[in-house]
PDB file of N, CA and C in Angstrom:
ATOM      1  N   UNK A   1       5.204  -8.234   3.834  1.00  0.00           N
ATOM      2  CA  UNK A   1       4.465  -7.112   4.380  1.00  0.00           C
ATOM      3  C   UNK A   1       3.121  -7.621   4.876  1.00  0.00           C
ATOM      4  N   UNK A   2       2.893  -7.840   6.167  1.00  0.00           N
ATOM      5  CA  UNK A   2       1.737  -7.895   6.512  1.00  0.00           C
ATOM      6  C   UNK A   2       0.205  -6.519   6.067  1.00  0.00           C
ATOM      7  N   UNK A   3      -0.792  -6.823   6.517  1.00  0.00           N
ATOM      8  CA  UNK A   3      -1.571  -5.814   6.277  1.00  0.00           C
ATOM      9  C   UNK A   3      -1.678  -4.774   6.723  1.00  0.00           C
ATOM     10  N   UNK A   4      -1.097  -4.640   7.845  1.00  0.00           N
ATOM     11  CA  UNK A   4      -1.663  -3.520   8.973  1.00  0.00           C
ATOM     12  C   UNK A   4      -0.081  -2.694   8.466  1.00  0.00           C
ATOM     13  N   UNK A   5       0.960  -3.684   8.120  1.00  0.00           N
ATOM     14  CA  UNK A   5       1.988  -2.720   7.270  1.00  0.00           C
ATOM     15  C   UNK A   5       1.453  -1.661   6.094  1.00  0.00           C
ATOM     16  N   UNK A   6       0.797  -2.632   5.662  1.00  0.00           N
ATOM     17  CA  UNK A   6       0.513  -2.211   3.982  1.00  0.00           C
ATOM     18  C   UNK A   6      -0.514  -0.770   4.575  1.00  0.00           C
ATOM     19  N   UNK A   7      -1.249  -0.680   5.146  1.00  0.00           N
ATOM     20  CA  UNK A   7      -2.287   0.589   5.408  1.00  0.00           C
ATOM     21  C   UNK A   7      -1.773   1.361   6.723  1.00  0.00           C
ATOM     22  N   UNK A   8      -0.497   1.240   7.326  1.00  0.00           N
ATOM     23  CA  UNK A   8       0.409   2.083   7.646  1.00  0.00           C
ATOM     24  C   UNK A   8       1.241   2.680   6.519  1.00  0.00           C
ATOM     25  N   UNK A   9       1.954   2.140   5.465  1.00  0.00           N
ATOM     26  CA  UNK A   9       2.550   2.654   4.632  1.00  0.00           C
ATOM     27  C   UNK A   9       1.824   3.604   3.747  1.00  0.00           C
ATOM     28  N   UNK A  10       0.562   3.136   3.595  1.00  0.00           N
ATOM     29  CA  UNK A  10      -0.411   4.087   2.707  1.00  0.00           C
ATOM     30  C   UNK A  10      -0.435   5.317   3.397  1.00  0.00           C
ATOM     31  N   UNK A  11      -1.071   5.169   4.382  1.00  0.00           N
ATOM     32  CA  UNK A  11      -1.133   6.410   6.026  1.00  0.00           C
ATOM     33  C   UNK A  11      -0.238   7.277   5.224  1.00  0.00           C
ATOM     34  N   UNK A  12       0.724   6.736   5.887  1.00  0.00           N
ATOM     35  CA  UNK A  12       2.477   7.908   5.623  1.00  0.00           C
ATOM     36  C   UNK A  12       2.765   7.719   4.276  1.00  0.00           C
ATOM     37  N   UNK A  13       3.080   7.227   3.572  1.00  0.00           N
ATOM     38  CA  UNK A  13       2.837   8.258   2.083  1.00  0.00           C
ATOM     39  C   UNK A  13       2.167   9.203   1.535  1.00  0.00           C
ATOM     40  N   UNK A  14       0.828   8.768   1.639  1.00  0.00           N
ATOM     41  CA  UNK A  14      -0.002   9.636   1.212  1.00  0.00           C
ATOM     42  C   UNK A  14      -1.487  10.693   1.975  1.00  0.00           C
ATOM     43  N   UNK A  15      -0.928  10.127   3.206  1.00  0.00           N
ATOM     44  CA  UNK A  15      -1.743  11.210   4.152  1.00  0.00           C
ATOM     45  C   UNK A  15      -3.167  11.212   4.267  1.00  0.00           C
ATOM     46  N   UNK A  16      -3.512  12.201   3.816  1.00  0.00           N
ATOM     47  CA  UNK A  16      -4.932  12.291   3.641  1.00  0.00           C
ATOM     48  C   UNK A  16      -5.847  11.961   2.674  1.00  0.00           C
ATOM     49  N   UNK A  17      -4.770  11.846   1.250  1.00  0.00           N
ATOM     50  CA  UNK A  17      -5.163  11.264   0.248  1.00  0.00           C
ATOM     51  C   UNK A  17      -5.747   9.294   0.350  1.00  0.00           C
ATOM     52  N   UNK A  18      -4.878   9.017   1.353  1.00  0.00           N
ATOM     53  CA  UNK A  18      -4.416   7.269   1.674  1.00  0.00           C
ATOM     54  C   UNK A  18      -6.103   6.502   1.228  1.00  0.00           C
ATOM     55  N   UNK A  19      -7.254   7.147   2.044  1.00  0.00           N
ATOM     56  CA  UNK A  19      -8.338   6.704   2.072  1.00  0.00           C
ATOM     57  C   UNK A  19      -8.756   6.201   0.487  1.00  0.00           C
ATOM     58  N   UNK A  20      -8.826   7.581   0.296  1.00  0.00           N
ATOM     59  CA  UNK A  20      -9.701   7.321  -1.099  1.00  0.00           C
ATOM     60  C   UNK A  20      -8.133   6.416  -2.114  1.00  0.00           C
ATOM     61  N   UNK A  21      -7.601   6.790  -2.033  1.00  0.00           N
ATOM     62  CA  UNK A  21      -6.475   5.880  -3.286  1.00  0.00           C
ATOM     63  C   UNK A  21      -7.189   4.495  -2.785  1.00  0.00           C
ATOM     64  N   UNK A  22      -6.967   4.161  -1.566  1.00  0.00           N
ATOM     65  CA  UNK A  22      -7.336   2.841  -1.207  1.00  0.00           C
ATOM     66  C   UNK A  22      -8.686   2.254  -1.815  1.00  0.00           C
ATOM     67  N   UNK A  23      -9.633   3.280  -1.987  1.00  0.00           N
ATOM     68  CA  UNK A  23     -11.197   2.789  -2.090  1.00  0.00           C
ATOM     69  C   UNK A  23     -11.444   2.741  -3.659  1.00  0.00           C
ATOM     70  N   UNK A  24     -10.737   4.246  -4.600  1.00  0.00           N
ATOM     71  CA  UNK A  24     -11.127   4.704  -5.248  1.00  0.00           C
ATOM     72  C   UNK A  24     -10.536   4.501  -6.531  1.00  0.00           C
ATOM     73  N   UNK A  25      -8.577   4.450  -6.027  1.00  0.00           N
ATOM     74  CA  UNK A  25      -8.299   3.918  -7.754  1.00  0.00           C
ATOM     75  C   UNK A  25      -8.099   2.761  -8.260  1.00  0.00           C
ATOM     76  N   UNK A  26      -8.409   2.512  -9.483  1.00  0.00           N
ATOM     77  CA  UNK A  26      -8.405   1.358  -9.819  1.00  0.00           C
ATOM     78  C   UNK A  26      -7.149   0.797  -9.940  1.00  0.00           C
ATOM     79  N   UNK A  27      -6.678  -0.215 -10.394  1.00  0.00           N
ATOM     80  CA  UNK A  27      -4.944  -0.781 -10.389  1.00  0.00           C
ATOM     81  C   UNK A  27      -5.117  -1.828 -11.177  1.00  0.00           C
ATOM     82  N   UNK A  28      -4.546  -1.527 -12.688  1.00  0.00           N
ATOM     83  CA  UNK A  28      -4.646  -2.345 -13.701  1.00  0.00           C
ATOM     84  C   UNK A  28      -4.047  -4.002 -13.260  1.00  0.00           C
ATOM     85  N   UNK A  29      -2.918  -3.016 -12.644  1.00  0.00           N
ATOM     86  CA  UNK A  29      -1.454  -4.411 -12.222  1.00  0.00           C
ATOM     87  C   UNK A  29      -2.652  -5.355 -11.703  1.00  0.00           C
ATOM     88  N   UNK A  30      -3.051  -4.819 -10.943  1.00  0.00           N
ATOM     89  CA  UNK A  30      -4.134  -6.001  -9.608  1.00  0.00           C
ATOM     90  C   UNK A  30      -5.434  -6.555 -10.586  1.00  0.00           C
ATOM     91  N   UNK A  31      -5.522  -6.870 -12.044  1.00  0.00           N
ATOM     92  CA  UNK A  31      -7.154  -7.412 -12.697  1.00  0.00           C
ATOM     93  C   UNK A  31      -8.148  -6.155 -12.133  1.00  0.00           C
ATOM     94  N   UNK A  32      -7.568  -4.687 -12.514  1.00  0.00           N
ATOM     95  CA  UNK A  32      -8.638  -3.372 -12.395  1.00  0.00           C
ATOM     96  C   UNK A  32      -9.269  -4.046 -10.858  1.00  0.00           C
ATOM     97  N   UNK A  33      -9.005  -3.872  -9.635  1.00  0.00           N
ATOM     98  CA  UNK A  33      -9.046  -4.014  -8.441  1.00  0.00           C
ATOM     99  C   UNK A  33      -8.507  -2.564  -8.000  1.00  0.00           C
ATOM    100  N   UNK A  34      -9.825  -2.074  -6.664  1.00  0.00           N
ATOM    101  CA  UNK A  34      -8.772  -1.232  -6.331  1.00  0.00           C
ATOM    102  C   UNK A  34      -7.963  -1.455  -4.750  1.00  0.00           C
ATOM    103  N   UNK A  35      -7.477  -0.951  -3.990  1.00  0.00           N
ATOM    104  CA  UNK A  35      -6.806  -1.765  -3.237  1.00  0.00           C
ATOM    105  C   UNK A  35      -7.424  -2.498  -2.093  1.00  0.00           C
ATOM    106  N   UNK A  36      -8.283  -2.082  -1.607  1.00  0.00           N
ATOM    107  CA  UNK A  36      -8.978  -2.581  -0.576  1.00  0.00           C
ATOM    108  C   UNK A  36      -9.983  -4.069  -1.189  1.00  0.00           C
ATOM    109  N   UNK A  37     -10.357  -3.938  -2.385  1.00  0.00           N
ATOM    110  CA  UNK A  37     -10.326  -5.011  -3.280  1.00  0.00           C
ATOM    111  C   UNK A  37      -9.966  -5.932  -3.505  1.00  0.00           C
ATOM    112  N   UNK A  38      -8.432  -5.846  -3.717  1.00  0.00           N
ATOM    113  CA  UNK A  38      -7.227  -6.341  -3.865  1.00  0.00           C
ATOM    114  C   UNK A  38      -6.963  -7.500  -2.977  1.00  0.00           C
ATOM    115  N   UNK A  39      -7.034  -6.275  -1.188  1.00  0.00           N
ATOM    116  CA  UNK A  39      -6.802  -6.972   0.096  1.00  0.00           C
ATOM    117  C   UNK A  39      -8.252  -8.165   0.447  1.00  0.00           C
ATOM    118  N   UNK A  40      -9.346  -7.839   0.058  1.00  0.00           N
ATOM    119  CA  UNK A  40     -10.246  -8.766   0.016  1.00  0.00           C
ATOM    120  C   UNK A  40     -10.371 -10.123  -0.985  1.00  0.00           C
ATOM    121  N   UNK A  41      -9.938  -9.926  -2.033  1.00  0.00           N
ATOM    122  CA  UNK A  41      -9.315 -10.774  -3.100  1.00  0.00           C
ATOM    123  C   UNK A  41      -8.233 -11.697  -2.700  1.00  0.00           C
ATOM    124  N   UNK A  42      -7.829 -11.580  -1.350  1.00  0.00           N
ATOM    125  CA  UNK A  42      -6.752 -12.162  -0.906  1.00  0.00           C
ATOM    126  C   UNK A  42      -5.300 -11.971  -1.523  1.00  0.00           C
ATOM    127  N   UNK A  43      -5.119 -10.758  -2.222  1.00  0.00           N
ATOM    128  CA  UNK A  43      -3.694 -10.639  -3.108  1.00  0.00           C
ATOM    129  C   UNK A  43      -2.761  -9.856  -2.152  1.00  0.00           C
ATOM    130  N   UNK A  44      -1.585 -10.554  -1.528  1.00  0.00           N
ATOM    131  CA  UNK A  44      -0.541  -9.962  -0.635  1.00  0.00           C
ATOM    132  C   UNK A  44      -0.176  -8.682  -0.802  1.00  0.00           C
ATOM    133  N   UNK A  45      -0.166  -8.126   0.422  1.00  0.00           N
ATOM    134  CA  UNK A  45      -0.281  -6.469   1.045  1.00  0.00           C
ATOM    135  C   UNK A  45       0.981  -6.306   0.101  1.00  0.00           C
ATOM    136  N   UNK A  46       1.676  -6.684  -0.351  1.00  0.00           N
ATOM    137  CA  UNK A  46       3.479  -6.428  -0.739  1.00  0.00           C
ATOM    138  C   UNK A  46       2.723  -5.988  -2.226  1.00  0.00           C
ATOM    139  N   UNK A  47       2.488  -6.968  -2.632  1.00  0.00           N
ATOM    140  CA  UNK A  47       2.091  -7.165  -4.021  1.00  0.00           C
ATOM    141  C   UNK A  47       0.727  -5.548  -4.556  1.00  0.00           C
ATOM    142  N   UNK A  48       0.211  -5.032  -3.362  1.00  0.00           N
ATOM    143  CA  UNK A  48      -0.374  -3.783  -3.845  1.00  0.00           C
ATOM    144  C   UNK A  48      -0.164  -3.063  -3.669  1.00  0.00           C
ATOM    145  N   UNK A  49       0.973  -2.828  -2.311  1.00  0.00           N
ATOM    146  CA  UNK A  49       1.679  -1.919  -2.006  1.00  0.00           C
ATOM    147  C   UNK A  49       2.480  -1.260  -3.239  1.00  0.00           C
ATOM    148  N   UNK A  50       3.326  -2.505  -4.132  1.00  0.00           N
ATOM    149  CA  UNK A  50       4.124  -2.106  -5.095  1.00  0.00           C
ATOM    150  C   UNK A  50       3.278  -2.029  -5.829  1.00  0.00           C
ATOM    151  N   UNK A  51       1.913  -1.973  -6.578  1.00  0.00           N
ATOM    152  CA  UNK A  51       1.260  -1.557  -7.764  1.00  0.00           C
ATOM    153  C   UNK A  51       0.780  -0.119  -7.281  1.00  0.00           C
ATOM    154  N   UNK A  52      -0.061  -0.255  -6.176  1.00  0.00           N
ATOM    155  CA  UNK A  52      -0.054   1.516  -5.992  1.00  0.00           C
ATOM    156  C   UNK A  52       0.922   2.317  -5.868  1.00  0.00           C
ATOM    157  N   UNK A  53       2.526   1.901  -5.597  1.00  0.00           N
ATOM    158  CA  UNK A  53       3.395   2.714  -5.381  1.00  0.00           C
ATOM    159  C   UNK A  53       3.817   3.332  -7.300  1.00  0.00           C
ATOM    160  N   UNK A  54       3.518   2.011  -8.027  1.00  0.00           N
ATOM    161  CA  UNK A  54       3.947   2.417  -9.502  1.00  0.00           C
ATOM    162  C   UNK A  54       2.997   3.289 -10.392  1.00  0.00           C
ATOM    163  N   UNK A  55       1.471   2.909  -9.764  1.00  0.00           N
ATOM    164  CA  UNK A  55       0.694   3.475 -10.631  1.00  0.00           C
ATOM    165  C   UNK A  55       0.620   5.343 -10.131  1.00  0.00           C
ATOM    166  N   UNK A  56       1.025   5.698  -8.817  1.00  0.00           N
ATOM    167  CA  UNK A  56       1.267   6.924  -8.251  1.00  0.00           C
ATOM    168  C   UNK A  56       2.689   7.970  -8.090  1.00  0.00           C
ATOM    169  N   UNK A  57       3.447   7.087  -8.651  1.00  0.00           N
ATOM    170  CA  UNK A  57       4.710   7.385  -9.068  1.00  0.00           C
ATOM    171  C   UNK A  57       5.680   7.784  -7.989  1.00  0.00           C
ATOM    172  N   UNK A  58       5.287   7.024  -6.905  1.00  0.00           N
ATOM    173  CA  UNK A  58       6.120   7.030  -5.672  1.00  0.00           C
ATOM    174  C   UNK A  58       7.365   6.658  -5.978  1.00  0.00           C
ATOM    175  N   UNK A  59       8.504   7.422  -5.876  1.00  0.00           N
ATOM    176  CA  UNK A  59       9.853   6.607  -6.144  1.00  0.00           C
ATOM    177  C   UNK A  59      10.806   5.353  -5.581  1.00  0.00           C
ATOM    178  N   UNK A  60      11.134   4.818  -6.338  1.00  0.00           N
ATOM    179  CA  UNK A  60      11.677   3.762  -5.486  1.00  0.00           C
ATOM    180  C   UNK A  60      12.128   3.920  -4.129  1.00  0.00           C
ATOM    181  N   UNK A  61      13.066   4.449  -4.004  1.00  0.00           N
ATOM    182  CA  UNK A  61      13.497   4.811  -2.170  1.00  0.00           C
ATOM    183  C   UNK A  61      12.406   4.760  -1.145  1.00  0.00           C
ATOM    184  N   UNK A  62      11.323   5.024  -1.714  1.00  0.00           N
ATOM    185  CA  UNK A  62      10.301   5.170  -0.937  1.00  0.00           C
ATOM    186  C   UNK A  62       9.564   4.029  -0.564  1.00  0.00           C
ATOM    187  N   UNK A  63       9.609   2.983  -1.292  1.00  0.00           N
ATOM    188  CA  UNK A  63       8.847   1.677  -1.443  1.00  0.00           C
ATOM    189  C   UNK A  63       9.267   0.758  -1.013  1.00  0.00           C
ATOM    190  N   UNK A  64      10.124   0.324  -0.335  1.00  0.00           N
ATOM    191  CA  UNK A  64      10.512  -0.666   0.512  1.00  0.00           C
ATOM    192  C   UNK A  64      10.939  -0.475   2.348  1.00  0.00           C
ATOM    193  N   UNK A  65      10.178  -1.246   2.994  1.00  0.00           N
ATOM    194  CA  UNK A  65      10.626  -1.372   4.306  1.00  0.00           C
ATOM    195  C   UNK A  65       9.467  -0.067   4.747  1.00  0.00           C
ATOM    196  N   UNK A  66       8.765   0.493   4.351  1.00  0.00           N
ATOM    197  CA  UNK A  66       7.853   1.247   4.857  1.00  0.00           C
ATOM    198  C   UNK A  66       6.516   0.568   5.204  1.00  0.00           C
ATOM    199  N   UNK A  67       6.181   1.478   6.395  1.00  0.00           N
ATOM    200  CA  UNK A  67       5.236   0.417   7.372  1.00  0.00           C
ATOM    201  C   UNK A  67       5.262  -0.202   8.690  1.00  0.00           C
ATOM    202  N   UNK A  68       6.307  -0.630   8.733  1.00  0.00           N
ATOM    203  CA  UNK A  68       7.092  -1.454   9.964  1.00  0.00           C
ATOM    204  C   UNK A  68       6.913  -0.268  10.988  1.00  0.00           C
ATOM    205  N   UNK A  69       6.993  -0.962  11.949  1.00  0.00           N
ATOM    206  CA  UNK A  69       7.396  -0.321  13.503  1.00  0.00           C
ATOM    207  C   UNK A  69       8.907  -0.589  13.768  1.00  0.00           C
ATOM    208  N   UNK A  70       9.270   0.850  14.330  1.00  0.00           N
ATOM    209  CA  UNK A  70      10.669   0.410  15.179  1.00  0.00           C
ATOM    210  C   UNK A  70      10.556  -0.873  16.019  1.00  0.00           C
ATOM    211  N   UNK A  71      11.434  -1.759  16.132  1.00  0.00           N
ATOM    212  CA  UNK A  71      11.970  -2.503  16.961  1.00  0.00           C
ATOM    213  C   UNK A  71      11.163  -1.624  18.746  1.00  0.00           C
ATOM    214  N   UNK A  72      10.787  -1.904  19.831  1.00  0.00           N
ATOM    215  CA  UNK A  72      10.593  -1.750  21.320  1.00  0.00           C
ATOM    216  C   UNK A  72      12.044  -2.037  21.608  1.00  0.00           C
ATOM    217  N   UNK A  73      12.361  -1.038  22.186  1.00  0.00           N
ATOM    218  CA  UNK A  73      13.729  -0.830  23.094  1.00  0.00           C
ATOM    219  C   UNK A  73      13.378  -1.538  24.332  1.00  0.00           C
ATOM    220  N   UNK A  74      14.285  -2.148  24.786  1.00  0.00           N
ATOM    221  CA  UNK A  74      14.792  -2.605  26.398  1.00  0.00           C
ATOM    222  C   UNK A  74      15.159  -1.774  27.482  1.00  0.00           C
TER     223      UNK A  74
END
């Protein structure tokens, strides 16, 4: 997961909330980092994607492959 994945996936999960989760909660998983933290800490977009998805109780189905862009049609 690149980055610009990882804060697209936040976007569309969590909407309007996305900002502040990003700024505001902490994430034990990540050494109490919160995510934007995390991403400055150099710890892979994948790797906080899945701690904020656990610590917010996003369900699995939801947590993989989100982010991405469709494929550009021909």
């Amino acid at each position: 997961m690149r980055r610009s994945e990882f804060l697209r996936a936040v976007d569309l999960e969590f909407g309007a909330r996305a900002s502040m989760l990003k700024t505001d909660l902490v994430l034990d998983a990540l050494g109490n980092r919160t995510a934007d933290e995390a991403l400055d800490a150099g710890i892979a977009p994948r790797e906080i994607w899945l701690a904020l998805c656990a610590e917010t109780d996003v369900p699995p189905e939801r947590r993989y492959g989100v982010g991405r862009l469709e494929p550009r049609r021909r």
